[in-house]
Every structure is written in structure tokens, then in C-alpha cells.
N, C-alpha and C. Protein backbone atom coordinates (compact mmCIF):
# COMPACT_ATOMS: atom_id res chain seq x y z
N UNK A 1 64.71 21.13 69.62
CA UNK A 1 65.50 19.95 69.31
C UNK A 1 64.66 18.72 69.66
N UNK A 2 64.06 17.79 68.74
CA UNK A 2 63.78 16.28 68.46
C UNK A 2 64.52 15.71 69.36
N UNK A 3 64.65 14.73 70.43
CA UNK A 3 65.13 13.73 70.58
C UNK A 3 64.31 12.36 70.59
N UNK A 4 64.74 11.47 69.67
CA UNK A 4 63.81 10.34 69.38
C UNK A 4 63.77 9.82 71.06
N UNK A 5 64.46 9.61 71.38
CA UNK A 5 64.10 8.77 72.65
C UNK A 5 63.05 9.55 73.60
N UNK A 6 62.87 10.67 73.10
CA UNK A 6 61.41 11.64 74.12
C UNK A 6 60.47 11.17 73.79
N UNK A 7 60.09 10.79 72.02
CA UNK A 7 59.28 10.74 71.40
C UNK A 7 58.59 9.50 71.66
N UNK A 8 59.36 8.13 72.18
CA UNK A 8 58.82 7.27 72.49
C UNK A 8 59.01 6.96 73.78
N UNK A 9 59.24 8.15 75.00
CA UNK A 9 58.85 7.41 76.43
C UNK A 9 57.70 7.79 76.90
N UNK A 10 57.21 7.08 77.58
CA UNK A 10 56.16 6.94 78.20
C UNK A 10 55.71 7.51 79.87
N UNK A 11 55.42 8.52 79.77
CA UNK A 11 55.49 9.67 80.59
C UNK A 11 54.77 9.39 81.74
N UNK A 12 54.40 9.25 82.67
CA UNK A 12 53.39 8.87 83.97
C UNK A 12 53.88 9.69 85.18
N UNK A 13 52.69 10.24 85.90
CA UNK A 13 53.29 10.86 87.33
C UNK A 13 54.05 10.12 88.57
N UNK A 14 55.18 10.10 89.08
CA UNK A 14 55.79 9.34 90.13
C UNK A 14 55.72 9.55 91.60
N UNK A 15 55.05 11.01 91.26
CA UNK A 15 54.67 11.65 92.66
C UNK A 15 53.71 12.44 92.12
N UNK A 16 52.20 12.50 93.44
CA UNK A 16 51.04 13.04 93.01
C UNK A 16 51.11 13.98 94.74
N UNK A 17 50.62 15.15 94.76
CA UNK A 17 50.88 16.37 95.84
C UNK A 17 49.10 15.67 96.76
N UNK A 18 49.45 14.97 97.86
CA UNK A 18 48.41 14.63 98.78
C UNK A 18 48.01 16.35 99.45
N UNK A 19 46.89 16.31 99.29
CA UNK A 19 46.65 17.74 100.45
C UNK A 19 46.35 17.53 101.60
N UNK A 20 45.23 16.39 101.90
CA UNK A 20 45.07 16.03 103.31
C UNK A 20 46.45 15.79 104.53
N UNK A 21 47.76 15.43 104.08
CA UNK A 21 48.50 15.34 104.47
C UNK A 21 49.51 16.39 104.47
N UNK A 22 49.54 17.67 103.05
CA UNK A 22 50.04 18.25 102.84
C UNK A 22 51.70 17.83 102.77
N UNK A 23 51.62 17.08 101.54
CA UNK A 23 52.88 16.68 100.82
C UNK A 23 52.57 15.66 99.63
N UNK A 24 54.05 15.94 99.21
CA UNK A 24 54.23 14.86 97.81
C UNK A 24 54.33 13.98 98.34
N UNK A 25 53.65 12.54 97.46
CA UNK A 25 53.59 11.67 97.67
C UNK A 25 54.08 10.23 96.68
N UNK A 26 54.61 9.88 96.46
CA UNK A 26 55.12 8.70 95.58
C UNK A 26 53.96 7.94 95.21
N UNK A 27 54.03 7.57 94.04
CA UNK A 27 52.89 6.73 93.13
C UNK A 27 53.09 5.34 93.35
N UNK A 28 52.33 4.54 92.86
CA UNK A 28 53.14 3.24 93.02
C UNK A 28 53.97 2.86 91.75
N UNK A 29 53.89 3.60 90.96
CA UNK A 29 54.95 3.62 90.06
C UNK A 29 56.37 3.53 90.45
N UNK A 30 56.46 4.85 90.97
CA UNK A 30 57.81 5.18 91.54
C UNK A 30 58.29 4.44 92.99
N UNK A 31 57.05 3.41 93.20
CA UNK A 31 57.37 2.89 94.80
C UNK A 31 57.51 1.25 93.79
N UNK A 32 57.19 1.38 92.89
CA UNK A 32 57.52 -0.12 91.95
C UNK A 32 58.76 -0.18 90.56
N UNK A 33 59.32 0.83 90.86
CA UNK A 33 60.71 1.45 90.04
C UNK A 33 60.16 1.03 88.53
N UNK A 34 58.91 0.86 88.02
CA UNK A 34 58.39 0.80 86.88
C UNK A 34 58.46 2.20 86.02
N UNK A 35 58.91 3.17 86.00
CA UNK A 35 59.22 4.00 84.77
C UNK A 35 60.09 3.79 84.10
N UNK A 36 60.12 4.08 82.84
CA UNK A 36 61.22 4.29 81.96
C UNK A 36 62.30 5.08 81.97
N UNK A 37 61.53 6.28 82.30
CA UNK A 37 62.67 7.57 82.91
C UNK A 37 63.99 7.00 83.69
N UNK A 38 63.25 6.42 84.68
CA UNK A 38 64.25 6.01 85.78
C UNK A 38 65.13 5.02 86.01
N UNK A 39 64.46 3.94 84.65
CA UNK A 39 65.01 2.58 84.16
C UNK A 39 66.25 3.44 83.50
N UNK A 40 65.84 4.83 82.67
CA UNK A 40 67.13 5.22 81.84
C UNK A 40 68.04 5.63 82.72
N UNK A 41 67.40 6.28 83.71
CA UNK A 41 68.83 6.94 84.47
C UNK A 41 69.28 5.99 84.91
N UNK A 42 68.95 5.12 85.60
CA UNK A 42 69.76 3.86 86.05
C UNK A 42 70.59 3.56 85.15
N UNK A 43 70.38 3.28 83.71
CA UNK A 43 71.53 2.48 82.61
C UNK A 43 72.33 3.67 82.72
N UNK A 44 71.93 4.68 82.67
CA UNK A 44 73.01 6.49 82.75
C UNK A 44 74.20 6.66 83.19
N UNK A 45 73.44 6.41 84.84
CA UNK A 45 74.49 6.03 85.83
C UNK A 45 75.49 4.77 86.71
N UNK A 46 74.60 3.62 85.28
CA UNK A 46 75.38 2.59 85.98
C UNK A 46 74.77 2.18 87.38
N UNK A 47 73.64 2.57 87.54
CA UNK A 47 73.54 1.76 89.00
C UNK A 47 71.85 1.40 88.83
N UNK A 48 71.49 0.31 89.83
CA UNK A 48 70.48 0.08 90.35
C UNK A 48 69.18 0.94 89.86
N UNK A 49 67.84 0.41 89.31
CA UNK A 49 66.25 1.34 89.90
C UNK A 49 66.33 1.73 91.55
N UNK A 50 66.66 0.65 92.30
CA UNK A 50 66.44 0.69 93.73
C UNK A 50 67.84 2.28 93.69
N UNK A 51 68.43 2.19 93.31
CA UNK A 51 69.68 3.23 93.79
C UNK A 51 69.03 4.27 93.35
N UNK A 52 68.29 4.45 92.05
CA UNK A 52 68.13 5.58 91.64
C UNK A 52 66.76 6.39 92.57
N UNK A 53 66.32 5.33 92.41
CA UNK A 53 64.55 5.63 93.62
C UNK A 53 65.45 6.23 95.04
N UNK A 54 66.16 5.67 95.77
CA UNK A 54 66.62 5.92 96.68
C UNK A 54 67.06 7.27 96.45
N UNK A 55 67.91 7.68 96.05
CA UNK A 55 68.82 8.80 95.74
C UNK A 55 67.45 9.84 95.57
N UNK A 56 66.37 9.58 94.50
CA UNK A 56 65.54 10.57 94.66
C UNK A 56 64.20 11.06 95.54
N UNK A 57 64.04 9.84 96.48
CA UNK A 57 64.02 9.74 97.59
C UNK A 57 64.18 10.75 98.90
N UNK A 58 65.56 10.59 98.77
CA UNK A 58 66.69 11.31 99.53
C UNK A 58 66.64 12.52 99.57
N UNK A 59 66.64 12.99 97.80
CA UNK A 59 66.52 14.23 97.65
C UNK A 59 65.48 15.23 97.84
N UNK A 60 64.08 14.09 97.92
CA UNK A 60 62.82 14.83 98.37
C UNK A 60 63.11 15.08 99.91
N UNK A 61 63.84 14.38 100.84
CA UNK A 61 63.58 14.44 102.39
C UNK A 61 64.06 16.12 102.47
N UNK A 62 65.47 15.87 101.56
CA UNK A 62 66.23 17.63 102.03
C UNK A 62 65.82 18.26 101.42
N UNK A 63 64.50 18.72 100.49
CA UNK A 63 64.03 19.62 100.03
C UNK A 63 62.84 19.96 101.07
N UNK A 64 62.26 18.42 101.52
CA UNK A 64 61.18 18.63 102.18
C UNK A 64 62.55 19.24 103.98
N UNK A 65 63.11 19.50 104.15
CA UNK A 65 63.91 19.85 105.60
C UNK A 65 64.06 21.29 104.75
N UNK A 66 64.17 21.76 103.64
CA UNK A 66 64.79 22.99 103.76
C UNK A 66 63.44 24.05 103.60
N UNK A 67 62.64 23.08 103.14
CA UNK A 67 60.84 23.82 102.66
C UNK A 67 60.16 23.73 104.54
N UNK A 68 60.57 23.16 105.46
CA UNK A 68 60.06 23.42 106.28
C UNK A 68 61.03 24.20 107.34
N UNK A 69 62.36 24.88 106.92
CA UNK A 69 62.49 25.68 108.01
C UNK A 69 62.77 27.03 107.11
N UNK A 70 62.14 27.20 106.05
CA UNK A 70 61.80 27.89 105.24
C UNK A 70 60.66 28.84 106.16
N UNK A 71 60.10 28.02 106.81
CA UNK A 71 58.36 28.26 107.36
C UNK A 71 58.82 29.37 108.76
N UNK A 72 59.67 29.29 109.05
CA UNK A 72 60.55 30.27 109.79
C UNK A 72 61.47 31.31 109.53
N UNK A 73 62.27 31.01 108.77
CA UNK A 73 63.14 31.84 107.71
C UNK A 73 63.38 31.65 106.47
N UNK A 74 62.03 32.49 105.51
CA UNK A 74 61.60 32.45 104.72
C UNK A 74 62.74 32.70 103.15
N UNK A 75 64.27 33.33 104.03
CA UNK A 75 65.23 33.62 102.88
C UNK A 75 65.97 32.69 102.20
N UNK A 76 65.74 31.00 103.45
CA UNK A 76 65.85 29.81 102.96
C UNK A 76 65.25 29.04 101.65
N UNK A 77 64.42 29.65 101.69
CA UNK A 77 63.47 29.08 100.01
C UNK A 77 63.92 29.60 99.62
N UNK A 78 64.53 30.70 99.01
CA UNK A 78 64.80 31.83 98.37
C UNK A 78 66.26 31.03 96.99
N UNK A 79 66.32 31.11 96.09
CA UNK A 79 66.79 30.67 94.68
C UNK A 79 68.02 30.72 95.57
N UNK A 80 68.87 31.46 95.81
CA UNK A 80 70.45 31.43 96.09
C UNK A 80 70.75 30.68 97.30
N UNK A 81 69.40 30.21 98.30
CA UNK A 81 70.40 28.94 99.05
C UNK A 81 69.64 28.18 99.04
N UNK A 82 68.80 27.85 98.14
CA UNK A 82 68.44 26.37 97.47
C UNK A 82 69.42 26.04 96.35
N UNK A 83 69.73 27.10 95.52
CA UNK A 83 71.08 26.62 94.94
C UNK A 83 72.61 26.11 95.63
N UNK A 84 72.72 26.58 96.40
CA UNK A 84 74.14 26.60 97.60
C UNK A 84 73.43 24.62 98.38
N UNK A 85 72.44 25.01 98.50
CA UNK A 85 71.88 23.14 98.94
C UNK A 85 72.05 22.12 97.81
N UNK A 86 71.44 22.76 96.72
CA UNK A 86 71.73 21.45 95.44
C UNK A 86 73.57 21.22 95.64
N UNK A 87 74.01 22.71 95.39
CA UNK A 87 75.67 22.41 94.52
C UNK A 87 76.26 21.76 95.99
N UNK A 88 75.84 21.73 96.96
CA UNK A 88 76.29 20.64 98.28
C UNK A 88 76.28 19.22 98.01
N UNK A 89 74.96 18.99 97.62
CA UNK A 89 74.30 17.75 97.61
C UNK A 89 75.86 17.20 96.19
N UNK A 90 75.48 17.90 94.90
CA UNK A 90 75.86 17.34 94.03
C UNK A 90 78.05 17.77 94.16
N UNK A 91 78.34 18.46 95.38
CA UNK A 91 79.56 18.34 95.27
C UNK A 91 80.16 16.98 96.30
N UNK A 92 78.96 16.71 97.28
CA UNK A 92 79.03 15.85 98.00
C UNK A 92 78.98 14.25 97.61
N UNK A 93 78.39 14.33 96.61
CA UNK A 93 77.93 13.50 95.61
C UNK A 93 79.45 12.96 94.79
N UNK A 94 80.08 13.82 94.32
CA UNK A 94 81.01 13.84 93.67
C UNK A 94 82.11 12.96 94.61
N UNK A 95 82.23 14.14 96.23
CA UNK A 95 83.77 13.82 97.02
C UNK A 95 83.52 12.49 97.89
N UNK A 96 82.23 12.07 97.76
CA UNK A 96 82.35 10.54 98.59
C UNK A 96 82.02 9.54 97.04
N UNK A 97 82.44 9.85 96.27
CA UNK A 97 82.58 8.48 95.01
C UNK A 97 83.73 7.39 95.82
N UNK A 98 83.22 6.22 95.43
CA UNK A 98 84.76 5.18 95.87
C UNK A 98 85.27 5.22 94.57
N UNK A 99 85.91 4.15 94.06
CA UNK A 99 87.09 3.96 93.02
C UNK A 99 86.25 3.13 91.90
N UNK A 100 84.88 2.98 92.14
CA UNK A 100 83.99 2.52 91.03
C UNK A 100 83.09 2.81 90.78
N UNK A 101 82.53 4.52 91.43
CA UNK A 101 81.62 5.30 91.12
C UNK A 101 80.59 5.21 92.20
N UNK A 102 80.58 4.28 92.72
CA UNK A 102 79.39 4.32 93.92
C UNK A 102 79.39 5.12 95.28
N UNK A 103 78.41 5.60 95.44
CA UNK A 103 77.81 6.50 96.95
C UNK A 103 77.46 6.03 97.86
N UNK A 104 77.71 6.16 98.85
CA UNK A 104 77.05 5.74 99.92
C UNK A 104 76.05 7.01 100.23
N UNK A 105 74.90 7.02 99.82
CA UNK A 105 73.57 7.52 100.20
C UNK A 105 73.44 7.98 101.62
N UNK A 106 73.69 7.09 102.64
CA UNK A 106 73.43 7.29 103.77
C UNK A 106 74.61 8.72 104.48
N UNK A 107 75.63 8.36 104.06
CA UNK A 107 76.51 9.36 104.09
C UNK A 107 76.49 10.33 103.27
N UNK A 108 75.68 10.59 102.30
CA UNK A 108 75.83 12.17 101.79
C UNK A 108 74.91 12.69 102.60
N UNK A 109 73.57 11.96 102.86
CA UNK A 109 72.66 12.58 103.55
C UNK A 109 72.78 12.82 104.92
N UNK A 110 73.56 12.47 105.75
CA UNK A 110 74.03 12.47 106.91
C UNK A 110 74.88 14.39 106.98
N UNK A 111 75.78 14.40 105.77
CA UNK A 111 76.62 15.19 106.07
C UNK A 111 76.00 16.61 105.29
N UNK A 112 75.14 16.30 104.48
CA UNK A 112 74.08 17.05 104.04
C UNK A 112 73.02 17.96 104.95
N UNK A 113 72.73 17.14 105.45
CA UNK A 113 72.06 17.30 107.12
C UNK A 113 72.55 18.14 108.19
N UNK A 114 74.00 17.72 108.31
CA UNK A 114 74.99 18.37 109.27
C UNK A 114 75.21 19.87 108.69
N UNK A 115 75.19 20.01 107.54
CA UNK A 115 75.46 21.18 106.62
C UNK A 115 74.20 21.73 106.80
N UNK A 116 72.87 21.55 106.49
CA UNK A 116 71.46 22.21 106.42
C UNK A 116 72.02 22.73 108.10
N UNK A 117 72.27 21.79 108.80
CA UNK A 117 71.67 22.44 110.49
C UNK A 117 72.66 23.35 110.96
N UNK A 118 74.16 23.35 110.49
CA UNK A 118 75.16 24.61 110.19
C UNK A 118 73.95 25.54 109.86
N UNK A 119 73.64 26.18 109.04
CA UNK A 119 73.00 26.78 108.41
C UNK A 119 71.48 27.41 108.43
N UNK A 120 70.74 26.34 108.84
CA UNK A 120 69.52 26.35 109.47
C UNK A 120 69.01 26.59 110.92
N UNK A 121 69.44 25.87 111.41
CA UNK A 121 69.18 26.07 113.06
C UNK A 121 70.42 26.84 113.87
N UNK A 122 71.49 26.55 113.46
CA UNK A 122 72.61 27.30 114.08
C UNK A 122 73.00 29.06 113.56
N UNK A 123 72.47 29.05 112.44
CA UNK A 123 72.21 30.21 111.78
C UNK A 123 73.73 30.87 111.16
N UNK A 124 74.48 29.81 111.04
CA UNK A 124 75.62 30.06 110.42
C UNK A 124 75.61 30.54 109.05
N UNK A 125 76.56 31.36 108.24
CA UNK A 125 76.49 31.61 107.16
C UNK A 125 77.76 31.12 106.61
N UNK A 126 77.07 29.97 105.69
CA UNK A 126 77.67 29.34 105.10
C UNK A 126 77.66 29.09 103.23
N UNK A 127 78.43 30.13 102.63
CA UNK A 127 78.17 30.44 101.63
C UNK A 127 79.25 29.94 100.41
N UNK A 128 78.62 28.99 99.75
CA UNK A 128 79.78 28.76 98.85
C UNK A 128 81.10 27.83 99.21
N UNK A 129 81.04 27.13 100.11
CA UNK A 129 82.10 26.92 101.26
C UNK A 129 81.91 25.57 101.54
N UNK A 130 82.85 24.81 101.19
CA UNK A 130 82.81 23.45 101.59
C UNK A 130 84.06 22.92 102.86
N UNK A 131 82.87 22.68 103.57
CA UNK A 131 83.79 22.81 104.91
C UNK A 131 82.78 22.14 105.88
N UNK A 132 82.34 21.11 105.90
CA UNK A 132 81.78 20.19 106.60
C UNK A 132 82.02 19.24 107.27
């Protein structure tokens, strides 16, 4: 499937993988909210470049928290509770909307957090289950 609007965006890396540091790293693209991509999701979602950078941001910290206690319990990387982490993120996403669509960022990631360390360090099994 064609979609004209693929055909004319303008594709650039937003994050390039540093090795000396061993991590992704943001371009100055993506640290100057200059893509198109992200200009679109912004009109998408109705909000901010700065909101959208943020939000994906965000989402690198708890990938980068679940990829490093992964490094211990390796069943954490594993497809079925990196999925159980996204459908958190994005149900969390959903139950703190106010009455005009906006997130408070700081609070998904907060309770996001509280949920990884249920799970991660406390070694709770927490499956499918919204109860945070």
C-alpha cells in the first residue's frame, strides 16, 4: 500500500546507538524537534513537538530500566513482558487523560515506574493486571 504522504517525508535518524557510552543517543534533530515525522504526530495528537519529544523521551528511559534489569533477569526482555510494559504504559496513557486529552507525563512515568519495581525488584507477578 502507497501512501503519498511516505512518499514525500523526509526520513533522517533521531537517535544514533553511541558505543563508547553504550546507548542510544538523540541526534540533534530530535533534540531540535526538526522532523517531519514528529511535526506529524504532533498535528495527530493535537499536542506540542516539545510533548511529543518528551513522551518519546520517556519512553526510551523505561525501555532503557527494563533492558537493564533484564541484565539480571533475563525473562524480562523476553516479548510477553515487554508487551505487559507497553499495554501499561499505553493503558496508563489512556486512564490519566483530563477532559481535553492531555497527560501529565510526569505521572504516567512515575506510576509506570512503581509498576516496573512491583515487578522488577520486588519480583512480584504481575500479569495482565492493572492494579497500581
Amino acid at each position: 500500500m502507497n501512501d503519498p504522504d511516505l512518499d514525500t517525508l523526509n526520513l533522517n535518524d533521531l537517535m544514533m546507538f553511541d558505543a563508547s557510552n553504550d546507548r542510544i543517543e538523540p541526534t540533534d534533530l530530535l533534540d531540535m524537534g526538526q522532523s517531519e515525522l514528529i511535526g506529524r504526530i504532533a498535528n495527530r495528537w493535537g499536542v506540542s513537538i516539545d510533548e511529543v519529544l518528551l513522551n518519546i523521551k520517556m519512553r526510551a528511559q523505561i525501555k532503557w530500566i527494563i533492558a537493564e534489569a533484564g541484565r539480571t533477569r533475563p525473562e524480562l526482555v523476553e516479548a510477553d513482558m515487554v508487551g505487559q510494559a507497553n499495554n501499561m504504559f499505553w493503558l496508563l496513557m489512556y486512564e490519566l487523560q483530563d477532559e481535553d486529552g492531555g497527560v501529565d507525563l510526569g505521572e504516567v512515568y512515575g506510576r509506570l515506574c512503581g509498576w516496573n519495581e512491583r515487578v522488577f525488584v520486588n519480583n512480584e507477578i504481575v500479569l495482565a493486571e492493572y492494579n497500581i
